[in-house]
Protein backbone atom coordinates (compact mmCIF):
# COMPACT_ATOMS: atom_id res chain seq x y z
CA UNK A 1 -34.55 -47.42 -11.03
CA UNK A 2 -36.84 -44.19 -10.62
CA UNK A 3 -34.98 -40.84 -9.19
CA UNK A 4 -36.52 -39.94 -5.51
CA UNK A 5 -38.33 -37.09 -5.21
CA UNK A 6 -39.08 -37.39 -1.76
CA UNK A 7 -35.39 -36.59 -0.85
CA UNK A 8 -34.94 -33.09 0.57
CA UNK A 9 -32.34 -32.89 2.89
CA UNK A 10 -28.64 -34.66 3.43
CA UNK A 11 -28.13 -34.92 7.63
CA UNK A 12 -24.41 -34.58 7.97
CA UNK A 13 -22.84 -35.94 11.39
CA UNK A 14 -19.61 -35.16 12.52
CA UNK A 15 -18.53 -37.09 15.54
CA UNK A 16 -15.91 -34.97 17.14
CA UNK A 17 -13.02 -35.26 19.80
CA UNK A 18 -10.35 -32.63 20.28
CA UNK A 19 -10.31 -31.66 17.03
CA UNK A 20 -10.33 -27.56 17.89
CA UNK A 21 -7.69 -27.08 14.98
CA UNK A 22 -9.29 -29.16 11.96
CA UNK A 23 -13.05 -28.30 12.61
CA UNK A 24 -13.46 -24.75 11.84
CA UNK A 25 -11.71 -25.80 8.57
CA UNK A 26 -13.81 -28.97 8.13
CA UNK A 27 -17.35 -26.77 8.53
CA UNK A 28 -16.08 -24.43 6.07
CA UNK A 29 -15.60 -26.96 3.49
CA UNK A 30 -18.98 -28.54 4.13
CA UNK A 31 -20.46 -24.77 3.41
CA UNK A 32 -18.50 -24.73 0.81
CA UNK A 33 -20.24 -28.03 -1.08
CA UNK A 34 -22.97 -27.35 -3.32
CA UNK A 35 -25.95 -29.87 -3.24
CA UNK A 36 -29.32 -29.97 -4.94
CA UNK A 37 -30.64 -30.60 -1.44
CA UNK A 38 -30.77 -28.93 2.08
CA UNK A 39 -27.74 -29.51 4.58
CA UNK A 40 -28.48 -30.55 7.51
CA UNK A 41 -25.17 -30.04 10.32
CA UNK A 42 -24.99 -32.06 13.68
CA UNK A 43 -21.99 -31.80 15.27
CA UNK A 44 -21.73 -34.18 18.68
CA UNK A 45 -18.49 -33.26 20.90
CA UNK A 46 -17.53 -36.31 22.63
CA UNK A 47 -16.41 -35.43 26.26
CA UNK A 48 -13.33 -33.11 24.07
CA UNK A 49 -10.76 -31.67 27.02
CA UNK A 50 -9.73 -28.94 24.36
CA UNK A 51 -11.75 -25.72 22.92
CA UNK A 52 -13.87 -28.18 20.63
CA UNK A 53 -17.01 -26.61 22.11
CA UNK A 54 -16.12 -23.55 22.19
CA UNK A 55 -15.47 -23.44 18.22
CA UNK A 56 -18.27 -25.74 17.90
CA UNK A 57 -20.71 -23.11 19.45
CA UNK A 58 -19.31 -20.28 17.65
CA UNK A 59 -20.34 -21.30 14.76
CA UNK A 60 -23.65 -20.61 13.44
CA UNK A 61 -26.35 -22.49 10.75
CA UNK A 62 -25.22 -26.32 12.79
CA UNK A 63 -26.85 -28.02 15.77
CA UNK A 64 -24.18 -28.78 18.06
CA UNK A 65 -24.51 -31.97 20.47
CA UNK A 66 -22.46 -32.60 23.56
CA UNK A 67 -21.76 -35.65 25.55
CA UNK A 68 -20.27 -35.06 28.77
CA UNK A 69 -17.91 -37.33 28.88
CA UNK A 70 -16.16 -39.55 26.31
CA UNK A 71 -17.99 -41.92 25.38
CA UNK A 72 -16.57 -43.05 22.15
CA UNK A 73 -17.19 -42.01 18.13
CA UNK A 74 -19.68 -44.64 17.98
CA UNK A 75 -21.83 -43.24 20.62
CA UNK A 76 -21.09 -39.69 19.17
CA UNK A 77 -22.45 -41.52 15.78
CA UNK A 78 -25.86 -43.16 17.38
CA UNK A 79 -26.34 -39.52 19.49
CA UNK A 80 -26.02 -37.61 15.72
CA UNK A 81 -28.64 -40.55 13.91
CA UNK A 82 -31.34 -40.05 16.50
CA UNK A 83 -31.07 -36.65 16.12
CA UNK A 84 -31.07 -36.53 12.31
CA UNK A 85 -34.34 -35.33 10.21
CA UNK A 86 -32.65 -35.73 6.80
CA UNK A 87 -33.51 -38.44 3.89
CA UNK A 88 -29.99 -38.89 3.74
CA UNK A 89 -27.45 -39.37 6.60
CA UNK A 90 -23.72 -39.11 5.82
CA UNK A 91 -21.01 -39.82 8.48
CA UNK A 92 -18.08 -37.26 8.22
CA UNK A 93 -14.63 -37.34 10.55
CA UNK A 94 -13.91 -33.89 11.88
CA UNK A 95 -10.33 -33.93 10.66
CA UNK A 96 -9.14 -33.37 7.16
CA UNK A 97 -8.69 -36.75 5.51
CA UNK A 98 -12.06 -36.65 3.89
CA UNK A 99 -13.05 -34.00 0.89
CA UNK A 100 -17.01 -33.10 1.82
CA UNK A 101 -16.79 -31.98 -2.20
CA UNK A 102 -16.86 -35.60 -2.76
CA UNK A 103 -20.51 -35.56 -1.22
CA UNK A 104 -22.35 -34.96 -4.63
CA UNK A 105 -21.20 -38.35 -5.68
CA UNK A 106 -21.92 -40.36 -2.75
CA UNK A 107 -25.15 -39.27 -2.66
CA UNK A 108 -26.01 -39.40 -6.19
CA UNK A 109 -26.50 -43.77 -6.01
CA UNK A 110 -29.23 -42.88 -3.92
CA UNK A 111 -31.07 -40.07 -5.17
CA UNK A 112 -31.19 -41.67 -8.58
CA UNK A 113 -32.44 -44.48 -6.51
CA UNK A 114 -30.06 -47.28 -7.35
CA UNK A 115 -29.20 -47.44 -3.74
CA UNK A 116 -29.70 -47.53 -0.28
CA UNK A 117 -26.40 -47.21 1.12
CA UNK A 118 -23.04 -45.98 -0.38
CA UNK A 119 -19.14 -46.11 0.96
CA UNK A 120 -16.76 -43.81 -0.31
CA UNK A 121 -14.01 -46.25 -1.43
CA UNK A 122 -10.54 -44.60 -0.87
CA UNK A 123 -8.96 -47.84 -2.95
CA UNK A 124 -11.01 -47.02 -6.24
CA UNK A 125 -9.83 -43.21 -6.45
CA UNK A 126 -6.85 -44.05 -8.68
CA UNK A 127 -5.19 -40.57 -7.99
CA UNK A 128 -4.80 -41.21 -3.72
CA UNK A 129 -0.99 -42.70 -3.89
CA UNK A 130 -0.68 -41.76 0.86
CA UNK A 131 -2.10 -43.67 3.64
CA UNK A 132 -1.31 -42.67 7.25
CA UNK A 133 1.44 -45.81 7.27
CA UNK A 134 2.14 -49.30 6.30
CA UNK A 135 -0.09 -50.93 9.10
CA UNK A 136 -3.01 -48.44 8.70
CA UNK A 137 -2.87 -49.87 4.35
CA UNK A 138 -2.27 -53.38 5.61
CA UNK A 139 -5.01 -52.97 8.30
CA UNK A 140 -7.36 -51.93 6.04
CA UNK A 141 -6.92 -53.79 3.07
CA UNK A 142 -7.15 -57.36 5.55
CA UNK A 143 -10.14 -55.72 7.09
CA UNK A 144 -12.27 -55.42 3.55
CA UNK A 145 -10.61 -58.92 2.84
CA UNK A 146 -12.03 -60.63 6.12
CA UNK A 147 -15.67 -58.82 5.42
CA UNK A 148 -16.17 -60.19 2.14
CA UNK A 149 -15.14 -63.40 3.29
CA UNK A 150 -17.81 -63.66 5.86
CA UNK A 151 -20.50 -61.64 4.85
CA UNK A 152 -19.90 -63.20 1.00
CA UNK A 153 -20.32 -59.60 -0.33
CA UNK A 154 -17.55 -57.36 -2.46
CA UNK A 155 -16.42 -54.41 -1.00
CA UNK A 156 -12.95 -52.70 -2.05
CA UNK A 157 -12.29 -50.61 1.08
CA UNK A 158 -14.67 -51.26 4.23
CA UNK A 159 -13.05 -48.98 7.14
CA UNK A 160 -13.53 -45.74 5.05
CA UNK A 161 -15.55 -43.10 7.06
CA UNK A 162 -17.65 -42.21 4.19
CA UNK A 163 -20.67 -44.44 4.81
CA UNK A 164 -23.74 -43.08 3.47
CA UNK A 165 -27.48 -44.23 4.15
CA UNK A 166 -31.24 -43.88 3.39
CA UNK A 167 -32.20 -42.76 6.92
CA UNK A 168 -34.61 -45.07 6.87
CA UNK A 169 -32.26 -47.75 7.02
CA UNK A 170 -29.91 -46.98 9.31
CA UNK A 171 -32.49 -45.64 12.08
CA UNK A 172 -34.34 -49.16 11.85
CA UNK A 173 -30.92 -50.98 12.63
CA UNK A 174 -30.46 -51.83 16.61
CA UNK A 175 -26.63 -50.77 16.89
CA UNK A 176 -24.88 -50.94 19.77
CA UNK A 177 -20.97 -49.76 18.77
CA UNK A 178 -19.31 -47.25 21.34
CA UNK A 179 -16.13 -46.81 19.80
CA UNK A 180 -14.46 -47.48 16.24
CA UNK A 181 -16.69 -50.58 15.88
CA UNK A 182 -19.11 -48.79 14.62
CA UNK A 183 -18.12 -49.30 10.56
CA UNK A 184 -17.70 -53.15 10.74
CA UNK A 185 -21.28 -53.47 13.12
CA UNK A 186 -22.72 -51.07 10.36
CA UNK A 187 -21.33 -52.93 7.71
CA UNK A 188 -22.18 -56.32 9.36
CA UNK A 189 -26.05 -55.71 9.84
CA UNK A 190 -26.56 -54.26 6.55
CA UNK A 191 -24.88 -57.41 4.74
CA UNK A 192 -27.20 -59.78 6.81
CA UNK A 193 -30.32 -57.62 5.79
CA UNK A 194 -29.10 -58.21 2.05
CA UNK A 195 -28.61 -54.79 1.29
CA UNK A 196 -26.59 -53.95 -1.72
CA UNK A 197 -23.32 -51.90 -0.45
CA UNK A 198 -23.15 -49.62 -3.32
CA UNK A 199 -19.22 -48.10 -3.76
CA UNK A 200 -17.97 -44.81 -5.24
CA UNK A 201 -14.46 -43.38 -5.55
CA UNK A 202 -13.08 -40.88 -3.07
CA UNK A 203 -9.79 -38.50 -2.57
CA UNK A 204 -7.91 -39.00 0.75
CA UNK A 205 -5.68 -36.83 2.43
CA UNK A 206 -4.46 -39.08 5.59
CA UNK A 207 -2.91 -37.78 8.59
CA UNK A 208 -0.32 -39.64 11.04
CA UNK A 209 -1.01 -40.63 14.56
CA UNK A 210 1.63 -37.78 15.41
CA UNK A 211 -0.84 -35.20 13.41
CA UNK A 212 -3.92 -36.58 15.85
CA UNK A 213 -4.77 -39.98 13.94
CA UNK A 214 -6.39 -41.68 17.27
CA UNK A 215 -7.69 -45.20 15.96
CA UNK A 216 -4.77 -47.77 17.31
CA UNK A 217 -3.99 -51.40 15.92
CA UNK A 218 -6.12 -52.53 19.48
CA UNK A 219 -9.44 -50.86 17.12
CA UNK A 220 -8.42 -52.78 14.57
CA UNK A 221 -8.43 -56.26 16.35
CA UNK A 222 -11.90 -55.17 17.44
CA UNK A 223 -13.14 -54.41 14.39
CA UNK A 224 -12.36 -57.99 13.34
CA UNK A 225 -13.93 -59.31 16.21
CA UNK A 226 -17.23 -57.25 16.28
CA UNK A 227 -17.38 -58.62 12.47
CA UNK A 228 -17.14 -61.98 13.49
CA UNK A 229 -19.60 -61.15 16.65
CA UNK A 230 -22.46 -60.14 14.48
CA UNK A 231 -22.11 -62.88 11.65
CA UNK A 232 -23.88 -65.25 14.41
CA UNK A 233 -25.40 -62.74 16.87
CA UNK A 234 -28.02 -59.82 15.97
């Protein structure tokens, strides 16, 4: 493997949704992380019925997207790629649960050029002992377990948000997602193009659906069903 030179800048989108109280916080932290590369921001409000925008747009040094209405994070995810200039495109939540610190090391695989995509794995970070609940652990865990059993690949924690790419990868893949679906159609089309999913350890700090958690156990049924979807249909 031969380290890239031609990597410059790391595109960080942030699909957001009423999250006026976490994403000051969030942006912070991502000014925060030191990278041998430029940041690049993009920030897409998804139809948010709170002061998102407001705090979004008060903020300087990020490009700030808005969708009229909700449309879903997945369409908030597609609006932030086709928008992004950077070698490297990271997805980040706009809540807490997520340390953008971690950042150096999911983009390392791929500088170094030993890969072209990376997932954060919560489930390899020996020192995160909370998940958001019993059905959100269970959820997840069966979710990884019903990937690997289609797609015949070996992945310890498949939901995680932390899904990093070589832009030139994920712009060249049609997707389609609207909603949560977007991390099993992701992870579906990248396992049928025989692309190594590389995996590094992450800290988690997980939230309740009381503290603003909004994916439901309906997301996760889809999730199994969009994997299943795209294991016979592009």
């Amino acid at each position: 493997m031969v380290a890239r030179k031609d990597i410059k800048k790391l595109s960080i989108i942030i699909p957001v949704y009423n999250e006026a109280k976490t994403v000051k916080k969030l942006l912070n932290k991502v000014f925060k992380v030191k990278l041998p590369i430029q940041k690049e921001i993009i920030c897409i409000d998804d139809g948010s019925k709170d002061n998102t925008v407001k705090v979004l747009r008060s903020i300087p040094n990020i490009r700030v997207l808005v969708h009229k209405r909700n449309k879903g994070k997945g369409a908030a995810i597609r609006t932030g790629i086709k928008y992004a200039t950077g070698q490297i495109v990271i997805i980040q939540d706009a809540d807490l649960e997520y340390d953008p610190e971690d950042y150096k090391r999911l983009i390392k695989p791929i500088m170094e050029g030993k890969a072209e995509v990376v997932y954060g794995s919560r489930r390899l970070e020996k020192r995160n002992k909370k998940y958001s609940g019993l059905s959100f652990f269970i959820g997840g865990v069966g979710l990884t377990w019903i990937t690997n059993m289609i797609y015949f690949i070996h992945l310890t924690d498949e939901p995680t948000c932390y899904k990093v790419f070589d832009s030139k990868v994920i712009k060249s893949i049609p997707l389609k997602c609207e909603r949560f679906e977007f991390c099993p159609e992701v992870t579906a089309k990248v396992a049928k193009r025989h692309i190594k999913i590389y995996e590094v350890p992450i800290r988690y700090y997980p939230r309740s659906s009381k503290e603003g958690k909004k994916i439901k156990w309906k997301d996760g049924v889809q999730a199994v069903w969009t994997l299943l979807k795209y294991r016979f249909t592009d």
